[in-house]
C-alpha atoms as a PDB file:
ATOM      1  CA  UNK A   1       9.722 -10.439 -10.465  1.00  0.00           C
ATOM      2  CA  UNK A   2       6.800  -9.268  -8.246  1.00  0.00           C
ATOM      3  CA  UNK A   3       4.347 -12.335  -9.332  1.00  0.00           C
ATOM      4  CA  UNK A   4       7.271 -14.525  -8.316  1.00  0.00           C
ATOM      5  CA  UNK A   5       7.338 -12.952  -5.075  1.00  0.00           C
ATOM      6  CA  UNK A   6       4.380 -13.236  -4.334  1.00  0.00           C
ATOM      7  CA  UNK A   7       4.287 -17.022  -5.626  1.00  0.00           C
ATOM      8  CA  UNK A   8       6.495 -17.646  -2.751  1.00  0.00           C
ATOM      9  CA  UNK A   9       5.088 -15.621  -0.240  1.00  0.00           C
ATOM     10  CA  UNK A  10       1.778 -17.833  -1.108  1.00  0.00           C
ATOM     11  CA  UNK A  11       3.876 -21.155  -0.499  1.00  0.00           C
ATOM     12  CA  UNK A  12       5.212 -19.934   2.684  1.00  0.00           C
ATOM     13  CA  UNK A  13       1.813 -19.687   3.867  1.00  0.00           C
ATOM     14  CA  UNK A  14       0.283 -22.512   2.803  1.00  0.00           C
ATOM     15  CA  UNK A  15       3.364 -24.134   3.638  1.00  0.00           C
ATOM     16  CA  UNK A  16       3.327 -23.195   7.419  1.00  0.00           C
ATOM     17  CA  UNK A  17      -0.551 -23.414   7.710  1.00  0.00           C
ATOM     18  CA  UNK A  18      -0.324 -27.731   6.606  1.00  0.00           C
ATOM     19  CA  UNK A  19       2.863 -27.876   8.532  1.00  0.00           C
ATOM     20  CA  UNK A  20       1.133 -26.557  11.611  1.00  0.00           C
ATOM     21  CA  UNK A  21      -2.334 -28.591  10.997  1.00  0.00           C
ATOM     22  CA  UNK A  22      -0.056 -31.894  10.044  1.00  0.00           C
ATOM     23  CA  UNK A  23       2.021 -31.758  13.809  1.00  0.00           C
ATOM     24  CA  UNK A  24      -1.576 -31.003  15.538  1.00  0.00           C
ATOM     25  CA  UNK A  25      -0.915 -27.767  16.577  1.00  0.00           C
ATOM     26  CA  UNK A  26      -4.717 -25.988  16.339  1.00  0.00           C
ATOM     27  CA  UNK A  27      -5.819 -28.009  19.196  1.00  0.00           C
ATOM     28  CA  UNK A  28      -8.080 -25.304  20.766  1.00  0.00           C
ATOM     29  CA  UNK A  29     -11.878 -23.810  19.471  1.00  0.00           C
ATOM     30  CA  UNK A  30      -9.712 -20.262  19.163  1.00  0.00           C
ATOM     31  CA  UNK A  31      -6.538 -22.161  17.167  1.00  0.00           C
ATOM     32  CA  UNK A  32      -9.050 -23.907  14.836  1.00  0.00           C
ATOM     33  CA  UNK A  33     -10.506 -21.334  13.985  1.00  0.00           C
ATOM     34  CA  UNK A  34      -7.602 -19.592  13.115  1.00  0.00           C
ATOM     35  CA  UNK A  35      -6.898 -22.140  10.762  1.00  0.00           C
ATOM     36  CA  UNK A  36     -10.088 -21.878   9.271  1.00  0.00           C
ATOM     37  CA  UNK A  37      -9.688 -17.803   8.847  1.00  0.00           C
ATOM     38  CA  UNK A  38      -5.960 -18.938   7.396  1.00  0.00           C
ATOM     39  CA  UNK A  39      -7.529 -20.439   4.721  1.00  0.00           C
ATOM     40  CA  UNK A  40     -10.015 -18.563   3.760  1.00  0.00           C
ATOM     41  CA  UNK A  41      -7.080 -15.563   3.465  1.00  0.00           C
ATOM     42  CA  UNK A  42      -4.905 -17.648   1.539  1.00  0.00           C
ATOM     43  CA  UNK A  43      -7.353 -18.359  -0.818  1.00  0.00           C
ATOM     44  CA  UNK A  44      -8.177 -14.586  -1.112  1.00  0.00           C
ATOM     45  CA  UNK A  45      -4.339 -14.236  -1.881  1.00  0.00           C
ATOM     46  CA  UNK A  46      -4.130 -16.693  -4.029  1.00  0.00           C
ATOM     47  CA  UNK A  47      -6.898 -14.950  -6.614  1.00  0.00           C
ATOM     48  CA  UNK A  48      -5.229 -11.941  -6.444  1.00  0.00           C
ATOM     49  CA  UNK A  49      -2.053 -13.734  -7.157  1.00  0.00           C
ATOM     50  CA  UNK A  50      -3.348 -15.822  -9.991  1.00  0.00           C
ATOM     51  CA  UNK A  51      -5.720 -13.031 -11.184  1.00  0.00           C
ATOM     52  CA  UNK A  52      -8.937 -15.199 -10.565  1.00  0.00           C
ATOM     53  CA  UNK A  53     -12.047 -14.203 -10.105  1.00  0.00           C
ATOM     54  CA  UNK A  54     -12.876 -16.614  -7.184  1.00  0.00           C
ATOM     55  CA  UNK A  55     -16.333 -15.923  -5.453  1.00  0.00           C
ATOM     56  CA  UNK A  56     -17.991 -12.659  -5.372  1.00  0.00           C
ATOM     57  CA  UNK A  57     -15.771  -9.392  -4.499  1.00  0.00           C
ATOM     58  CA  UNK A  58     -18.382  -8.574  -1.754  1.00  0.00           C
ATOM     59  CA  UNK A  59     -17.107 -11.674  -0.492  1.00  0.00           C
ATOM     60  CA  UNK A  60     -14.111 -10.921   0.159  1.00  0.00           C
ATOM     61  CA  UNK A  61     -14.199  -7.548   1.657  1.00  0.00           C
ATOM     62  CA  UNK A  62     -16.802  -9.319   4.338  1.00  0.00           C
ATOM     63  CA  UNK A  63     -13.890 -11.841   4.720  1.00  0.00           C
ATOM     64  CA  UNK A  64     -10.741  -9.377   4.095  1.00  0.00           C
ATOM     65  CA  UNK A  65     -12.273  -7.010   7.287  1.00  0.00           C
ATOM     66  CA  UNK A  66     -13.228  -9.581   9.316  1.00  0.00           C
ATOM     67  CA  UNK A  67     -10.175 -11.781   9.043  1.00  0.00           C
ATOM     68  CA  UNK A  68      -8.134  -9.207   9.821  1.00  0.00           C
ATOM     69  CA  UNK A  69     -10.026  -8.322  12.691  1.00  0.00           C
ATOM     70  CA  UNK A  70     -10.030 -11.548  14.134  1.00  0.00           C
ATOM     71  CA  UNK A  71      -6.415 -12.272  13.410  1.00  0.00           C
ATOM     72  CA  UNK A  72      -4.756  -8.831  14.834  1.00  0.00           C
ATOM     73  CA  UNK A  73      -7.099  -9.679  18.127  1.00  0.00           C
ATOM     74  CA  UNK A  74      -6.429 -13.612  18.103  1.00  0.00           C
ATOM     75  CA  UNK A  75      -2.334 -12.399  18.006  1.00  0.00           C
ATOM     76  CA  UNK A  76      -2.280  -9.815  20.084  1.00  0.00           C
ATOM     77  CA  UNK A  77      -5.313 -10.638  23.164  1.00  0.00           C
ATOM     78  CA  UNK A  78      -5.999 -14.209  22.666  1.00  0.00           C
ATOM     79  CA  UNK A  79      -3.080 -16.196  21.618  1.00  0.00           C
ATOM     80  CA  UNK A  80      -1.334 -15.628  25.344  1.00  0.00           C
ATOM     81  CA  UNK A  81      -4.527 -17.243  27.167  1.00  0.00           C
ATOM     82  CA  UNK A  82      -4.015 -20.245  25.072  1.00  0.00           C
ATOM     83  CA  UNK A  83      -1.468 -22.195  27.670  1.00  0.00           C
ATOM     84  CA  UNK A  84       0.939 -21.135  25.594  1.00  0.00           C
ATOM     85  CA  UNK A  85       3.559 -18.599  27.246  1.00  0.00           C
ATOM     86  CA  UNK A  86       5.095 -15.907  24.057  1.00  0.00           C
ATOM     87  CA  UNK A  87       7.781 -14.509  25.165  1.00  0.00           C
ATOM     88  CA  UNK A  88       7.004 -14.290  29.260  1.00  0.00           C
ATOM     89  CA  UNK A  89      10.122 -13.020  30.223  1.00  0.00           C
ATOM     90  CA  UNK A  90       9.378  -9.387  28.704  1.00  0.00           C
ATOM     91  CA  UNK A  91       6.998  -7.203  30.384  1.00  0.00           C
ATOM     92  CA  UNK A  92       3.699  -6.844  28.939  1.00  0.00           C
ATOM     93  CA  UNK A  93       4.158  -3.948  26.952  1.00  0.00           C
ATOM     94  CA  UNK A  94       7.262  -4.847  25.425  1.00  0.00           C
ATOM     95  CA  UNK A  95       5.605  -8.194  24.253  1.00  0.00           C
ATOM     96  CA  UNK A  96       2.184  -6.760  22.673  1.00  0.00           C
ATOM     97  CA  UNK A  97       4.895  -4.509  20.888  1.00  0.00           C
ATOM     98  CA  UNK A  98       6.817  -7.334  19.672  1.00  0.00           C
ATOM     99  CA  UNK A  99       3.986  -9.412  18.838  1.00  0.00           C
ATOM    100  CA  UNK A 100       2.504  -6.143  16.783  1.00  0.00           C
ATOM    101  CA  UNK A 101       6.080  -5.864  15.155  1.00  0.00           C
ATOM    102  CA  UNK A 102       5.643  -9.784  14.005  1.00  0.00           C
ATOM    103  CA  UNK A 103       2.340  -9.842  12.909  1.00  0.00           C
ATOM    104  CA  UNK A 104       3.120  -6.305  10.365  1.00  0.00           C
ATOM    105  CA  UNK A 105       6.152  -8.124   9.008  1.00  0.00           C
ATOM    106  CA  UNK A 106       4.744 -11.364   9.410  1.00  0.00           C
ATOM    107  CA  UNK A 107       0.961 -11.201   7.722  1.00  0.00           C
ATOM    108  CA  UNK A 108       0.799  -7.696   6.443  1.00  0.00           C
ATOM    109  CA  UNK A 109       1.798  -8.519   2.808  1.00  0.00           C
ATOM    110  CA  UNK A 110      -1.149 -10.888   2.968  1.00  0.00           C
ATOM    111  CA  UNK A 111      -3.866  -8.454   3.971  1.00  0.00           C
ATOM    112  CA  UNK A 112      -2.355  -5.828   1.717  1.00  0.00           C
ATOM    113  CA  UNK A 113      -3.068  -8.396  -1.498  1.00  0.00           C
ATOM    114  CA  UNK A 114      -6.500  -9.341  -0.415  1.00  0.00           C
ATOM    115  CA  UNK A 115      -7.390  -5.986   0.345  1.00  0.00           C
ATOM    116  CA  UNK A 116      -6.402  -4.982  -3.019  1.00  0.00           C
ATOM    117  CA  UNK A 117      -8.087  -8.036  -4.533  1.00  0.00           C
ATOM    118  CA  UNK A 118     -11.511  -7.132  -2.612  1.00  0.00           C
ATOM    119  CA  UNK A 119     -11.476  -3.585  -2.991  1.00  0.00           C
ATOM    120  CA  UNK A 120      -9.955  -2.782  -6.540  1.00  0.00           C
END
């Protein structure tokens, strides 16, 4: 039941990620780049999924650290400077809460696999 789970979980995201890059979307340096990080997680999640060996686990905690770095700072600092008003009606506070909130529920099962397929 838990590989199937996380079967979909890894359609979701690869799901959204081609849905995104197919209506043009990632039209900035910051968004592209995102995209670029996206992938590189998903394929992460996808060994651990699958149970490949894909790359060299070094790799992968270089890329399971950094992507999360960049993609807790691209949601919660960088996103808002992108033209693109989240949520502008709540103060501040209230929104970097929210957007921490989203991003936990959101992404957090997919750093918890690829941490656990770079580090165990």
């Amino acid at each position: 039941m838990v590989d199937v789970l996380w079967t979909i979980y890894l359609g979701l995201l690869a799901t959204a990620s081609l849905t995104f890059l197919i209506k043009g979307k990632y039209k900035t340096k910051l968004s592209k780049i995102d995209f670029v990080v996206s992938i590189m997680t998903w394929i992460g999640l996808f060994g651990y999924v699958t149970e490949t060996a894909i790359l060299n686990p070094t790799v992968w905690k270089f890329v399971s650290v950094a992507a999360f770095l960049w993609d807790l700072s691209f949601t919660m600092l960088l996103k808002g400077y992108e033209g693109e008003e989240i949520l502008e009606e709540l103060p501040i506070v209230a929104r970097r809460v929210w957007m921490l909130i989203t991003f936990v529920v959101m992404v957090g099962p997919l750093y918890y696999g690829l941490f656990r397929y770079a580090f165990a």
